[in-house]
C-alpha atoms as a PDB file:
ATOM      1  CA  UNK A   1     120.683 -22.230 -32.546  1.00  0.00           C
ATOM      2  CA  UNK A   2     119.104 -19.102 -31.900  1.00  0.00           C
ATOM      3  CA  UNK A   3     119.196 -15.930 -35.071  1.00  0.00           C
ATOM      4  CA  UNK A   4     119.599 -12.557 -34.523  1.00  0.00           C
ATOM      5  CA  UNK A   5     117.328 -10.376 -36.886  1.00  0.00           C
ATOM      6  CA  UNK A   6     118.097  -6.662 -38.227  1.00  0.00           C
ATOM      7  CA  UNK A   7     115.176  -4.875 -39.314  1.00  0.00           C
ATOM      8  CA  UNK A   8     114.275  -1.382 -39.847  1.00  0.00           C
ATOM      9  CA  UNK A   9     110.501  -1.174 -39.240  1.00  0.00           C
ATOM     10  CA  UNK A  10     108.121  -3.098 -36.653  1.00  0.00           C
ATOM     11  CA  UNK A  11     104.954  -3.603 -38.585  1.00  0.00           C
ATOM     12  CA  UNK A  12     103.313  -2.928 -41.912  1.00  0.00           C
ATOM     13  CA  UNK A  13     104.670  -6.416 -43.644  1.00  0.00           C
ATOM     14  CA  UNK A  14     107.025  -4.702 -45.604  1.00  0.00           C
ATOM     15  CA  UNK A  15     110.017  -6.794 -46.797  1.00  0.00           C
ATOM     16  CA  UNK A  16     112.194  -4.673 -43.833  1.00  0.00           C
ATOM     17  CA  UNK A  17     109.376  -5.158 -41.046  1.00  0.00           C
ATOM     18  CA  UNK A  18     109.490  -7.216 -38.312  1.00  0.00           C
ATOM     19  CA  UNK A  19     106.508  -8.907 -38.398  1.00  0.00           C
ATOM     20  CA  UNK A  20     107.137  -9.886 -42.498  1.00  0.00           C
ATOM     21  CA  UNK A  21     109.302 -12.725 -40.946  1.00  0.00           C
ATOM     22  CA  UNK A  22     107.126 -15.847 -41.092  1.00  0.00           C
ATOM     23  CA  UNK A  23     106.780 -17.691 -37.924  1.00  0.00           C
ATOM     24  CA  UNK A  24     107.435 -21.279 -39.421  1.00  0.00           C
ATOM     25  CA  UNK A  25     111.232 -19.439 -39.790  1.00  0.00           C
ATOM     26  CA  UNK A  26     111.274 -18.698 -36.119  1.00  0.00           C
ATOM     27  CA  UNK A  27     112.567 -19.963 -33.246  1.00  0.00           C
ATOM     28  CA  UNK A  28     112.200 -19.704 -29.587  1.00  0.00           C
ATOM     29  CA  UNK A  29     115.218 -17.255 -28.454  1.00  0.00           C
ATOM     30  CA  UNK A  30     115.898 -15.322 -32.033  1.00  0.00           C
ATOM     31  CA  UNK A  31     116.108 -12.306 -31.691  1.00  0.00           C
ATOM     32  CA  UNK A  32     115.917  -9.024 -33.243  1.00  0.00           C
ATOM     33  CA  UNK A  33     117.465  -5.540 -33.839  1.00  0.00           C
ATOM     34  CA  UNK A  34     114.868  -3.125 -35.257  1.00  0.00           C
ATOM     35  CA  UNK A  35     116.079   0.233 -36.378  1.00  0.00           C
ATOM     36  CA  UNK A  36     113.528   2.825 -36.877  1.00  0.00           C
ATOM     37  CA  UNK A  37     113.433   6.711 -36.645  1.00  0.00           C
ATOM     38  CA  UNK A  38     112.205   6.837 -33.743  1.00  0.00           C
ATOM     39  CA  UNK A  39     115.283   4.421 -32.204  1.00  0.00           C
ATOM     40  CA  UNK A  40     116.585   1.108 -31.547  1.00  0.00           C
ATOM     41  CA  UNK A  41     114.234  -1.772 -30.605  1.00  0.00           C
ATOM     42  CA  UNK A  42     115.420  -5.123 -29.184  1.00  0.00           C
ATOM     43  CA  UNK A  43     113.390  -8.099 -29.776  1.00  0.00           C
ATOM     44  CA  UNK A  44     112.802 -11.687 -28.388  1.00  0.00           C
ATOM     45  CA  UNK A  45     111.441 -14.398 -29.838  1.00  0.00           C
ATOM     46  CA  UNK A  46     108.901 -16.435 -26.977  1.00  0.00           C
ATOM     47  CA  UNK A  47     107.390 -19.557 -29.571  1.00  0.00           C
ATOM     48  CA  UNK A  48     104.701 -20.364 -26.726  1.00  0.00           C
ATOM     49  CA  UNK A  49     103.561 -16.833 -26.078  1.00  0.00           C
ATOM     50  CA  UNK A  50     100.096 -16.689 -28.053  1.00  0.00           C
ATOM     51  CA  UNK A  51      99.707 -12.970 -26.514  1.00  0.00           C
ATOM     52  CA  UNK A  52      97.287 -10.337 -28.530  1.00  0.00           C
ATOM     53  CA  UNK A  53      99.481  -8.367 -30.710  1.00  0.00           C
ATOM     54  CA  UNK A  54      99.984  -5.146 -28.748  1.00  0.00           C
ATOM     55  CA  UNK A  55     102.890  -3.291 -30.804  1.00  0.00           C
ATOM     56  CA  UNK A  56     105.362  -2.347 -29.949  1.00  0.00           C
ATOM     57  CA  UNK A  57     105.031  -4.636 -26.467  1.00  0.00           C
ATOM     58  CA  UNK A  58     104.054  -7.687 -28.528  1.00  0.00           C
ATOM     59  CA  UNK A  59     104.517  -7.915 -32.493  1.00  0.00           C
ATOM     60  CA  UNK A  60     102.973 -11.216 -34.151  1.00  0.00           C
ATOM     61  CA  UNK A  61     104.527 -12.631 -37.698  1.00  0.00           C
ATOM     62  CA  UNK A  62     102.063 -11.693 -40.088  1.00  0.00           C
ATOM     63  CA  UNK A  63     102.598 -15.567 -41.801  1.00  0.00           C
ATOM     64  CA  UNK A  64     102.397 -18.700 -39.616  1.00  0.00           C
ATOM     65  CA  UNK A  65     102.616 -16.862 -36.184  1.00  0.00           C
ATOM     66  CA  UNK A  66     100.951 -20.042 -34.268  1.00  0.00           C
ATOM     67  CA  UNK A  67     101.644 -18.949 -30.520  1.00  0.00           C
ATOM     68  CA  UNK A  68     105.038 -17.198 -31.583  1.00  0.00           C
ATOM     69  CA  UNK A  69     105.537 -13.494 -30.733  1.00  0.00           C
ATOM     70  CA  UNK A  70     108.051 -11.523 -30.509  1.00  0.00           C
ATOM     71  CA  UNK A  71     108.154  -9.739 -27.082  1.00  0.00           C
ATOM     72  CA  UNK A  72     109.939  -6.283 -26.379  1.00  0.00           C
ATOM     73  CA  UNK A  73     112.824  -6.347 -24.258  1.00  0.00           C
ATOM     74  CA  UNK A  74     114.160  -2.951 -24.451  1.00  0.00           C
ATOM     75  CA  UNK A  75     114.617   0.540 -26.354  1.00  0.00           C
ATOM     76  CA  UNK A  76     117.176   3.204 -27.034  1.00  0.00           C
ATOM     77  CA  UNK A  77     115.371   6.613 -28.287  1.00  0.00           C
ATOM     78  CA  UNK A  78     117.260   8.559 -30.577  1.00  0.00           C
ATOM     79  CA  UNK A  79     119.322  10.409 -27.452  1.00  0.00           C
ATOM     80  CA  UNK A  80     120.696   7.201 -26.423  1.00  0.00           C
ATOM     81  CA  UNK A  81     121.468   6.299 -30.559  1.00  0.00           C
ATOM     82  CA  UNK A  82     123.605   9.565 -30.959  1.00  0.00           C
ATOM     83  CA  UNK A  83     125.481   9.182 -27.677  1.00  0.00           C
ATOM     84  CA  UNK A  84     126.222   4.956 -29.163  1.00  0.00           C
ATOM     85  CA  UNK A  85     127.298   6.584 -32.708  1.00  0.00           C
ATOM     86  CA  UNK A  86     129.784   8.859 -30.351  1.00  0.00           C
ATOM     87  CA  UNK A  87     131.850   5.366 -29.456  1.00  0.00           C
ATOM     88  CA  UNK A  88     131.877   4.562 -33.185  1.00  0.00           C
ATOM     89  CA  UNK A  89     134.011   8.190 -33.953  1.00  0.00           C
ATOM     90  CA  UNK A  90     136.823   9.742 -32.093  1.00  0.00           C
ATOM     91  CA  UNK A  91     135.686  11.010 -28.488  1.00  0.00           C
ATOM     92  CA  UNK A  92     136.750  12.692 -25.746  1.00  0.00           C
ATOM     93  CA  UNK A  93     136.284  11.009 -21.866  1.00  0.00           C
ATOM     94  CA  UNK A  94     135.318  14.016 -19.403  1.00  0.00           C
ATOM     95  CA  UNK A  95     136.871  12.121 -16.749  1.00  0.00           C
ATOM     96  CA  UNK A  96     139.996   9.267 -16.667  1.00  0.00           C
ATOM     97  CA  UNK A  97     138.784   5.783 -17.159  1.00  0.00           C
ATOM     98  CA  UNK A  98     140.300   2.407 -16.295  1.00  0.00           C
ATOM     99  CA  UNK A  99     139.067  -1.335 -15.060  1.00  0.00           C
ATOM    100  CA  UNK A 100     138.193  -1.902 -11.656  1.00  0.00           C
ATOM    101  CA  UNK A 101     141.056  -1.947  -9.083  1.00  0.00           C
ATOM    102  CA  UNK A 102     141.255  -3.909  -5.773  1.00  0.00           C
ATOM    103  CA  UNK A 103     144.267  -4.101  -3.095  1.00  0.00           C
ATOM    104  CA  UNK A 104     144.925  -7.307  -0.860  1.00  0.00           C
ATOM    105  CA  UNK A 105     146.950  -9.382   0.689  1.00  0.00           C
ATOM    106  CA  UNK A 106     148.249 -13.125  -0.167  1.00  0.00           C
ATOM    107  CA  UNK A 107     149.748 -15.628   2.447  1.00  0.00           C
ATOM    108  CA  UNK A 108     150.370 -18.823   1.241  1.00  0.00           C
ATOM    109  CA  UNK A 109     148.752 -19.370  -2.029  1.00  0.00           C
ATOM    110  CA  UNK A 110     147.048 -16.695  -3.823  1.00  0.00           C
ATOM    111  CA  UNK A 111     144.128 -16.585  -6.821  1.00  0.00           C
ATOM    112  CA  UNK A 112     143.301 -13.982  -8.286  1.00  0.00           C
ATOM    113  CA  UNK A 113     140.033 -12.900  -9.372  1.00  0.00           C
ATOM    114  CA  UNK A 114     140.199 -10.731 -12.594  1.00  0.00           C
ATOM    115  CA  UNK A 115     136.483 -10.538 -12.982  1.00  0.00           C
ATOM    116  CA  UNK A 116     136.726  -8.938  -9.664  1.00  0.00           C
ATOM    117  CA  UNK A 117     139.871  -6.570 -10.504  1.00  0.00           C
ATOM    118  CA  UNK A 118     141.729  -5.985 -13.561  1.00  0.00           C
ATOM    119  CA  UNK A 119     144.618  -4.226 -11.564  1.00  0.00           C
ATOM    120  CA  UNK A 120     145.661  -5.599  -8.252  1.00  0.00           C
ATOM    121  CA  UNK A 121     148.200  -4.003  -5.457  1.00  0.00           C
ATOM    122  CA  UNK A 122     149.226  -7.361  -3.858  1.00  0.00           C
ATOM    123  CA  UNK A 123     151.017  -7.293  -0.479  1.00  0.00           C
ATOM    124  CA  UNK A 124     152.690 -10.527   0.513  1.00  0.00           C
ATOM    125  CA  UNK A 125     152.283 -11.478   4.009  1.00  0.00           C
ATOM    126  CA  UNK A 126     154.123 -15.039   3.662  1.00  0.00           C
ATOM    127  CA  UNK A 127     156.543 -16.615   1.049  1.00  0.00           C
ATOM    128  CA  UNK A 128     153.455 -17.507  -0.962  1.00  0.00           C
ATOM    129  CA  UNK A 129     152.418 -19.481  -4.444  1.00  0.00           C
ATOM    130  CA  UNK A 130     150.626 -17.153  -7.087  1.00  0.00           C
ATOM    131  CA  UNK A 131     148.385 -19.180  -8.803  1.00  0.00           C
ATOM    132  CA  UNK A 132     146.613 -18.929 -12.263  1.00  0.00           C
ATOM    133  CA  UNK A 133     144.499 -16.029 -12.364  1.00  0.00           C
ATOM    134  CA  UNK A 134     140.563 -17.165 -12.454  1.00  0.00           C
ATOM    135  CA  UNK A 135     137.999 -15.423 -14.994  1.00  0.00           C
ATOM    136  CA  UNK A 136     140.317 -14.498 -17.585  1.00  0.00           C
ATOM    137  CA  UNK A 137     139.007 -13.330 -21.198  1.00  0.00           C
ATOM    138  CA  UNK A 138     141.236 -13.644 -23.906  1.00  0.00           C
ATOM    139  CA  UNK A 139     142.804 -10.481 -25.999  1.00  0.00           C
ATOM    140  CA  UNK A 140     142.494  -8.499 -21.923  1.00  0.00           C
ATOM    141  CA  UNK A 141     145.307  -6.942 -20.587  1.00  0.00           C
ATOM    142  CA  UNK A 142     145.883  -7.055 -16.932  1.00  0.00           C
ATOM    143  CA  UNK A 143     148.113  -5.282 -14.216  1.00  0.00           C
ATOM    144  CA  UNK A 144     149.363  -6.501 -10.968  1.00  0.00           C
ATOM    145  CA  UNK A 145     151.612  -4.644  -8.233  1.00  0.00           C
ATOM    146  CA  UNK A 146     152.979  -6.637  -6.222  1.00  0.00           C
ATOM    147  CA  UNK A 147     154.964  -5.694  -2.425  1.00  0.00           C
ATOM    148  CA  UNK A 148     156.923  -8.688  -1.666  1.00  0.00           C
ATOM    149  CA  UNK A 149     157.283  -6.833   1.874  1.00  0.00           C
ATOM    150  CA  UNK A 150     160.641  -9.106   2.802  1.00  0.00           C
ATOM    151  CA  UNK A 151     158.944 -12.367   1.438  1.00  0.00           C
ATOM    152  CA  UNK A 152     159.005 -14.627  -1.663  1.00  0.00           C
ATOM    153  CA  UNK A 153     156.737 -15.520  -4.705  1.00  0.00           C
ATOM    154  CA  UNK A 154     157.689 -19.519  -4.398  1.00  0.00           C
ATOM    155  CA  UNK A 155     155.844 -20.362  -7.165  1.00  0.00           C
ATOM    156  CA  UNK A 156     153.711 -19.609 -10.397  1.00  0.00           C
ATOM    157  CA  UNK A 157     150.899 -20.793 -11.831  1.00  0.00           C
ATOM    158  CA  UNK A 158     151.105 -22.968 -14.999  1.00  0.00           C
ATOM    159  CA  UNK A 159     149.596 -20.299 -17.249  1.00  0.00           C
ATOM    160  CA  UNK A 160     151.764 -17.669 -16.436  1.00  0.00           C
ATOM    161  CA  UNK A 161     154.467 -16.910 -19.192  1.00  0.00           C
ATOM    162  CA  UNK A 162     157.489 -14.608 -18.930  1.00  0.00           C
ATOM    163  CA  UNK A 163     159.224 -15.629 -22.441  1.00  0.00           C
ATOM    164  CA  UNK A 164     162.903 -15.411 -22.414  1.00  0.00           C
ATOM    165  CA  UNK A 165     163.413 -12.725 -20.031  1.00  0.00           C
ATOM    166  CA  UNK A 166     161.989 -15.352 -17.303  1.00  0.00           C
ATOM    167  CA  UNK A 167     160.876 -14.782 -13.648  1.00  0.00           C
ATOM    168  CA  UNK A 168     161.250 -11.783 -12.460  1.00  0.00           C
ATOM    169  CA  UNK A 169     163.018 -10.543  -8.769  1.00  0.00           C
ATOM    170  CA  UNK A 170     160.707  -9.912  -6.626  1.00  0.00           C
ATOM    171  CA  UNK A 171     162.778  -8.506  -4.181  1.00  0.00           C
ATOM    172  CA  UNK A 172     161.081  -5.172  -4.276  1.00  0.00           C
ATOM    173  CA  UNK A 173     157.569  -3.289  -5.169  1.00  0.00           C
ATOM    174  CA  UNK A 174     157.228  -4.534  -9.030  1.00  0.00           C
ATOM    175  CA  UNK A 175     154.605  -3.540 -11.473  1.00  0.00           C
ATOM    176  CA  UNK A 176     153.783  -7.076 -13.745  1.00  0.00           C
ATOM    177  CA  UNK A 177     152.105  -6.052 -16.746  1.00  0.00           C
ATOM    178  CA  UNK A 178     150.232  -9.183 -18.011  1.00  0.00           C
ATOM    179  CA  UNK A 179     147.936 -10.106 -21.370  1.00  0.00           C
ATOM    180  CA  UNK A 180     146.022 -13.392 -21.734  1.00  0.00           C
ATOM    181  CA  UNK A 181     146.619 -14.855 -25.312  1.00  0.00           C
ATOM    182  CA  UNK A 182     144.026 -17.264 -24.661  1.00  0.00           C
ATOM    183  CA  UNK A 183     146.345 -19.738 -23.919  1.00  0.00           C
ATOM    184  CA  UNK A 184     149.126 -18.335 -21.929  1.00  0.00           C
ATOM    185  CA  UNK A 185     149.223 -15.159 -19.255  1.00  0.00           C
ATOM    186  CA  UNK A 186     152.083 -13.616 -20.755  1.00  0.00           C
ATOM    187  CA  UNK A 187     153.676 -11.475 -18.309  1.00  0.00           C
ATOM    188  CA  UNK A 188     156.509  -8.821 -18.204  1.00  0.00           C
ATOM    189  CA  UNK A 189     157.674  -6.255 -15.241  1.00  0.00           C
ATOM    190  CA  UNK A 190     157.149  -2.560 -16.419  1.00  0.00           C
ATOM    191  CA  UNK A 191     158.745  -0.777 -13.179  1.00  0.00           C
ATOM    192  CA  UNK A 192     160.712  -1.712 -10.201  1.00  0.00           C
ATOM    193  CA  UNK A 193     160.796   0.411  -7.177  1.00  0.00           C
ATOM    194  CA  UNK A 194     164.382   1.870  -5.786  1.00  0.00           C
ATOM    195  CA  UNK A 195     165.902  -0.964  -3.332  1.00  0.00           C
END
């Protein structure tokens, strides 16, 4: 299994450096954080590499490197550190933000895709089966609006859960609000349009 290394220096073999790790306690794949004042330095571990060391591009363990380097894969200057420590503190958007939205239309059976869409408009075009969403991630909320435009929902997918209230009427333009549990899509309607 593959580590993930904080540091806050790249060389000078100083108990926080990255190259004071000894290469016999490497692995191909670790990886490493390195926090400097300079920025943010992200690390991986290639145990066949045997490259010159070329810091910051290529930093070799200064104990029992063999062919082990680590190899640079990225860096955040300071800029890009202050606008990350924003996220950690109260912020303000300058614009609204929400998941990506699709519209469509289901006949028969419909999937949907919330990798693709975390809020669907859904206009029926057939009495049709909704099925258990695909690509769900556990602890995400998800909406769906769905137009029954004069035809059914016949079915639901196993996963779907709407507690003691049960299915809803879907006679009319319904907003479903839904959260995966990780087990269950549990599902409630938040608005109903006028019949």
């Amino acid at each position: 299994m593959s580590k993930l290394y904080r540091m806050g220096a790249l060389t000078g073999g100083t108990d926080n450096a990255l190259d004071k790790i000894a290469g016999d306690n490497l692995n191909d794949g670790d990886g490493a954080l390195v926090f400097t004042d300079s920025g943010l330095y992200v690390y991986l571990l290639k145990a066949d590499s045997g490259l010159a060391e070329d810091s910051p591009a290529v930093i070799s363990p200064d104990a029992n490197a063999g062919d082990k380097r680590w190899i640079w894969a990225a860096k955040c200057d300071t800029t890009d550190l202050a606008l990350f420590a924003q996220f950690a503190a109260a912020g303000v958007w300058t614009a609204q933000q929400r998941p990506a939205r699709a519209t469509d239309t289901g006949a028969t059976s419909y999937a949907w895709n919330v990798a693709a869409a975390q809020i669907l408009e859904l206009t029926l075009t057939d009495d049709c089966t909704i099925a258990n969403p695909t690509n769900m991630v556990a602890g995400t909320d998800y909406l769906l609006v769905l137009d029954p435009d004069g035809h059914a929902v016949t079915a639901w997918g196993d996963l779907w859960d709407w507690g003691s209230a049960g299915e809803p009427d879907l006679s009319v333009r319904t907003m479903i609000h839904c959260y995966y549990d990780g087990t269950n899509l549990l599902a409630g309607t938040g608005w109903e349009a006028a019949a």
